[in-house]
N, C-alpha and C. Protein backbone atom coordinates (compact mmCIF):
# COMPACT_ATOMS: atom_id res chain seq x y z
N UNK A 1 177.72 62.84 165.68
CA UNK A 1 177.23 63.66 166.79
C UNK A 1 175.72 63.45 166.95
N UNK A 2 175.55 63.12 168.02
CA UNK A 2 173.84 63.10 168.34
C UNK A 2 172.87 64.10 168.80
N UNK A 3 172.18 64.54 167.97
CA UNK A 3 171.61 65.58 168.36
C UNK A 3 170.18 65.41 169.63
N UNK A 4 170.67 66.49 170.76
CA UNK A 4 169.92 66.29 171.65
C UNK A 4 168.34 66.78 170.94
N UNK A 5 167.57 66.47 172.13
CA UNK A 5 165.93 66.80 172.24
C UNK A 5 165.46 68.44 172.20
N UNK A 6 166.51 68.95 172.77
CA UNK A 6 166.64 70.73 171.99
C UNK A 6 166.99 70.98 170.93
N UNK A 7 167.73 70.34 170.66
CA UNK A 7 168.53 70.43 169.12
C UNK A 7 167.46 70.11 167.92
N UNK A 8 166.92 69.02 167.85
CA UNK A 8 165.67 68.50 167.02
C UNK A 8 164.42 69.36 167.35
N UNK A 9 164.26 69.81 168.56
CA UNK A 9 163.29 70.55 168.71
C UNK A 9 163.62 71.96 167.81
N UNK A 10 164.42 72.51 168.22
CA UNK A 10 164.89 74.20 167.18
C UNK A 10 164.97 73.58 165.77
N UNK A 11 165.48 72.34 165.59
CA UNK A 11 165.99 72.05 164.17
C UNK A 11 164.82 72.01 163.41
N UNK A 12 163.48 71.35 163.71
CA UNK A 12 162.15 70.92 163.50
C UNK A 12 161.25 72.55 163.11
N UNK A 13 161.68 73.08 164.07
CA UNK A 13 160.87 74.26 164.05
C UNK A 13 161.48 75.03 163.39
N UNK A 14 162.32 75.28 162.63
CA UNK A 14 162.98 76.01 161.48
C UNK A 14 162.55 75.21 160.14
N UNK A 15 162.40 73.57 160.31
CA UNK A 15 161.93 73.57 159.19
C UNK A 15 160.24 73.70 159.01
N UNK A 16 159.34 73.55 160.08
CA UNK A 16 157.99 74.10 159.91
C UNK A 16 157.70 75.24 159.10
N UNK A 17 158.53 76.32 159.81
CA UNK A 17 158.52 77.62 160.05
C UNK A 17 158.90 77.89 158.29
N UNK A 18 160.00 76.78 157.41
CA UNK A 18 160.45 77.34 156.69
C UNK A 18 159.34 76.77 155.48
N UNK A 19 158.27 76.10 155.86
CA UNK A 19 157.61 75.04 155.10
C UNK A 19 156.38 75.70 154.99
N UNK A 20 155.81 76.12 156.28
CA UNK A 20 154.87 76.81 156.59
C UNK A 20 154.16 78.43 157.14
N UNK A 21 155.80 78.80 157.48
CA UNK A 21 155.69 80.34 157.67
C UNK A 21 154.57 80.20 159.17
N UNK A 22 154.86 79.12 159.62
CA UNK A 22 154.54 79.12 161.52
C UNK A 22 155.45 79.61 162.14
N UNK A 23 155.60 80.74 162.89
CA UNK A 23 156.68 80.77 163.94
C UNK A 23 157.14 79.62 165.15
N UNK A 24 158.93 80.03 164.56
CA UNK A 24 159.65 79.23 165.37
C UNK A 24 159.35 79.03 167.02
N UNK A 25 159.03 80.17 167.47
CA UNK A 25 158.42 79.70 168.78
C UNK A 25 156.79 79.17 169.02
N UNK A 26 156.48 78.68 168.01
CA UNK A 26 154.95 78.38 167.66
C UNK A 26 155.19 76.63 167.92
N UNK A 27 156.24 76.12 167.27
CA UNK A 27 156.22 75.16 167.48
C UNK A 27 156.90 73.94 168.74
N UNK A 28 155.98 73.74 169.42
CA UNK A 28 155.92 73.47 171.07
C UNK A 28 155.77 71.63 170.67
N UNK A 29 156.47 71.10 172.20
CA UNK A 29 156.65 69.30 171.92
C UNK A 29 154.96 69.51 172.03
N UNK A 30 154.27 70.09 172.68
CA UNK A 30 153.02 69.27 172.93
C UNK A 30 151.88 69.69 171.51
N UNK A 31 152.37 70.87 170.56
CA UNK A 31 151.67 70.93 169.82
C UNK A 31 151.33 69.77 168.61
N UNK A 32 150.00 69.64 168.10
CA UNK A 32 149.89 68.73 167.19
C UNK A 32 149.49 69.30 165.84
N UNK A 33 150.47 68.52 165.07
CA UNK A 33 150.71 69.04 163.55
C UNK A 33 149.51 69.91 162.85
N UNK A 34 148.43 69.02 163.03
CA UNK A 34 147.29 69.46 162.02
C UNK A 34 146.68 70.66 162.96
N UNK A 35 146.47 69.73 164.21
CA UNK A 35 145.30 70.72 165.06
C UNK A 35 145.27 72.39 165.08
N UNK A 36 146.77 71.83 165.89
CA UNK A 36 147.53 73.36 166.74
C UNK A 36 148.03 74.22 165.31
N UNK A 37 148.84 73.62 164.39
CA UNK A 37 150.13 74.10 163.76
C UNK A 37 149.50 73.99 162.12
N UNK A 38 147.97 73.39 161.93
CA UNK A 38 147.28 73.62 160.96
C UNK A 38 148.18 73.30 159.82
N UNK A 39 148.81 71.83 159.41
CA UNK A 39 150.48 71.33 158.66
C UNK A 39 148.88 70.11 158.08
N UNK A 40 148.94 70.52 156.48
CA UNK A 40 147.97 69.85 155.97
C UNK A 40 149.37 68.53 155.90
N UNK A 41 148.92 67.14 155.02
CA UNK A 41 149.86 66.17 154.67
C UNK A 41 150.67 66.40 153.82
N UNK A 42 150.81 67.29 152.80
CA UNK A 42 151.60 67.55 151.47
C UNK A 42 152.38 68.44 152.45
N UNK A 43 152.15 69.38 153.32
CA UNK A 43 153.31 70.11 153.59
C UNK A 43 154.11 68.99 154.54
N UNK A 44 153.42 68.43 155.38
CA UNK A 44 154.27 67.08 156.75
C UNK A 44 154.84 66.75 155.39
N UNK A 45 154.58 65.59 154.11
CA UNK A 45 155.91 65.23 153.95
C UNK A 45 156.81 65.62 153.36
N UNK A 46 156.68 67.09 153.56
CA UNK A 46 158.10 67.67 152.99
C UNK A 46 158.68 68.48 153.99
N UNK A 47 158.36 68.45 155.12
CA UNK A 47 158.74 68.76 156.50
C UNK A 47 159.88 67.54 156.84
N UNK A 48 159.01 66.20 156.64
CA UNK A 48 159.37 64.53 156.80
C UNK A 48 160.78 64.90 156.13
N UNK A 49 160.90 64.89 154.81
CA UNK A 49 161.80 64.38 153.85
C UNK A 49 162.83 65.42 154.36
N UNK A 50 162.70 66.40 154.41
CA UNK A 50 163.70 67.62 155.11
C UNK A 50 163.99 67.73 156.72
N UNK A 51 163.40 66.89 157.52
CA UNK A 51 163.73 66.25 158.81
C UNK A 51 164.70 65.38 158.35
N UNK A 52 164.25 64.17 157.51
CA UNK A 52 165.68 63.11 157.81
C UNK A 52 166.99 63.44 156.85
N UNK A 53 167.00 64.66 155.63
CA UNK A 53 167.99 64.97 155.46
C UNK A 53 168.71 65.48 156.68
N UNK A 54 168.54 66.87 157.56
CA UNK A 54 168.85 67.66 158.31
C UNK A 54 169.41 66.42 159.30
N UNK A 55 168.59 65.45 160.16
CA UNK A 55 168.57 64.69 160.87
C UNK A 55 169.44 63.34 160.75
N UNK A 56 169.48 63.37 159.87
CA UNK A 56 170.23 61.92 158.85
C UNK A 56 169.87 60.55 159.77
N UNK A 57 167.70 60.40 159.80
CA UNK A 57 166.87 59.72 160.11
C UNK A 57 165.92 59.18 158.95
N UNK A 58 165.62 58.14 159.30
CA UNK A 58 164.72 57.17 157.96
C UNK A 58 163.35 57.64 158.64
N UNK A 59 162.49 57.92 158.26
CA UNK A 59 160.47 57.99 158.64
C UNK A 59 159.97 57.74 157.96
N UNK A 60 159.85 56.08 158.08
CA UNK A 60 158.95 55.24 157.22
C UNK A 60 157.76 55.80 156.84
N UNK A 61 156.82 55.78 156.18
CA UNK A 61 155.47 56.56 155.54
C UNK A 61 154.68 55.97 156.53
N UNK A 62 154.90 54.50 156.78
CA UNK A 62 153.80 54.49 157.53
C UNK A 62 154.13 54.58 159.07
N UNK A 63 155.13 55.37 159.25
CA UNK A 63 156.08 55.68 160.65
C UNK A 63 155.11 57.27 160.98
N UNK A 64 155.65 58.21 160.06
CA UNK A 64 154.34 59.54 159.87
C UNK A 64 153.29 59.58 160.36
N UNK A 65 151.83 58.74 160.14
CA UNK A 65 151.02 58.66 160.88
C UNK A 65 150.79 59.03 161.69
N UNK A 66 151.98 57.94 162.52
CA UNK A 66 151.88 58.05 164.33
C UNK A 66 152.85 59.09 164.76
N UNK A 67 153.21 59.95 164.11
CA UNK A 67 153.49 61.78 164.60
C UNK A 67 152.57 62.53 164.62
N UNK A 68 151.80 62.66 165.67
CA UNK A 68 150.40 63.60 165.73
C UNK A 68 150.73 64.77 166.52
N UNK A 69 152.47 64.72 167.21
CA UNK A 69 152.53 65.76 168.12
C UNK A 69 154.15 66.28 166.91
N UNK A 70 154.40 67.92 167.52
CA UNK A 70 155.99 67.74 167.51
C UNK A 70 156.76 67.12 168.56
N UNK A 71 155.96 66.90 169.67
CA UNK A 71 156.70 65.76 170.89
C UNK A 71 157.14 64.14 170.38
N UNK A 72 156.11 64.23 169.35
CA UNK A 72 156.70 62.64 168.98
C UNK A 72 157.36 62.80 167.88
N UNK A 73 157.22 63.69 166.81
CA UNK A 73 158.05 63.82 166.06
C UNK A 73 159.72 63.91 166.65
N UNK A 74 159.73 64.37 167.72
CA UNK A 74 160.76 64.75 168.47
C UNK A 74 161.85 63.72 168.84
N UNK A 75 160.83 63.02 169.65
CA UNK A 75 160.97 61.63 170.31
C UNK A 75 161.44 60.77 169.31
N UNK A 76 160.88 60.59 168.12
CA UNK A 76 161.72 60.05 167.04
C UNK A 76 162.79 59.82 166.58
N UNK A 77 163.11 61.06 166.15
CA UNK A 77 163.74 61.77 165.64
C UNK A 77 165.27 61.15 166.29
N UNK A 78 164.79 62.06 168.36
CA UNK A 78 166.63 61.37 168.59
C UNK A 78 166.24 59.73 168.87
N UNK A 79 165.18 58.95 169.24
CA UNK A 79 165.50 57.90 169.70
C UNK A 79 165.88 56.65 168.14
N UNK A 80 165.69 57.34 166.79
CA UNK A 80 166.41 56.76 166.39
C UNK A 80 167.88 56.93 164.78
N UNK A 81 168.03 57.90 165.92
CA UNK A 81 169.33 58.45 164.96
C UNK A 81 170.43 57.39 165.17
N UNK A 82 171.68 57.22 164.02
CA UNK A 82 172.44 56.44 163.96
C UNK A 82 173.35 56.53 164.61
C-alpha cells in the first residue's frame, strides 16, 4: 500500500511530536526542521531511522542533508517508497 502525501505528512508529525514533544499540528510541509521546528541532528536521525521503519523507506545519511523542510522530507518519503 502506498502511502499518500497526507498520510506521511500525519505519519511524520507523530513521529516529531513523539521525538520532540512539537505539536502534531506544528508540523507544516513548509516548515524547516531546525529553523521553524528547532529538531537539533541527534533528534533528525532518530526521527530518520523511525521514518523508514514506519515508512518502509531507505534515507541515505547523505540523503538527510537535503531535508531542510518537512515538505521535502515528505516528498521523499512517497516519491520513493517501494
Amino acid at each position: 500500500m502506498a502511502f499518500t502525501t497526507d498520510d506521511v505528512l500525519a505519519g511524520l508529525a507523530e513521529l516529531v511530536n513523539d521525538e520532540t514533544g512539537v505539536a502534531v499540528e506544528d508540523v507544516q510541509l513548509e516548515k524547516s526542521f531546525t529553523d521553524d521546528l528547532d529538531i537539533d541532528s541527534i533528534s533528525m536521525m532518530t526521527i530518520v531511522v523511525n521514518a523508514e521503519e514506519k515508512f518502509g523507506v531507505t534515507i541515505p545519511d547523505d540523503e538527510v542533508k537535503n531535508l531542510k523542510t518537512v515538505g521535502d522530507a515528505v516528498t521523499y518519503i512517497v516519491s520513493n517508497q517501494a
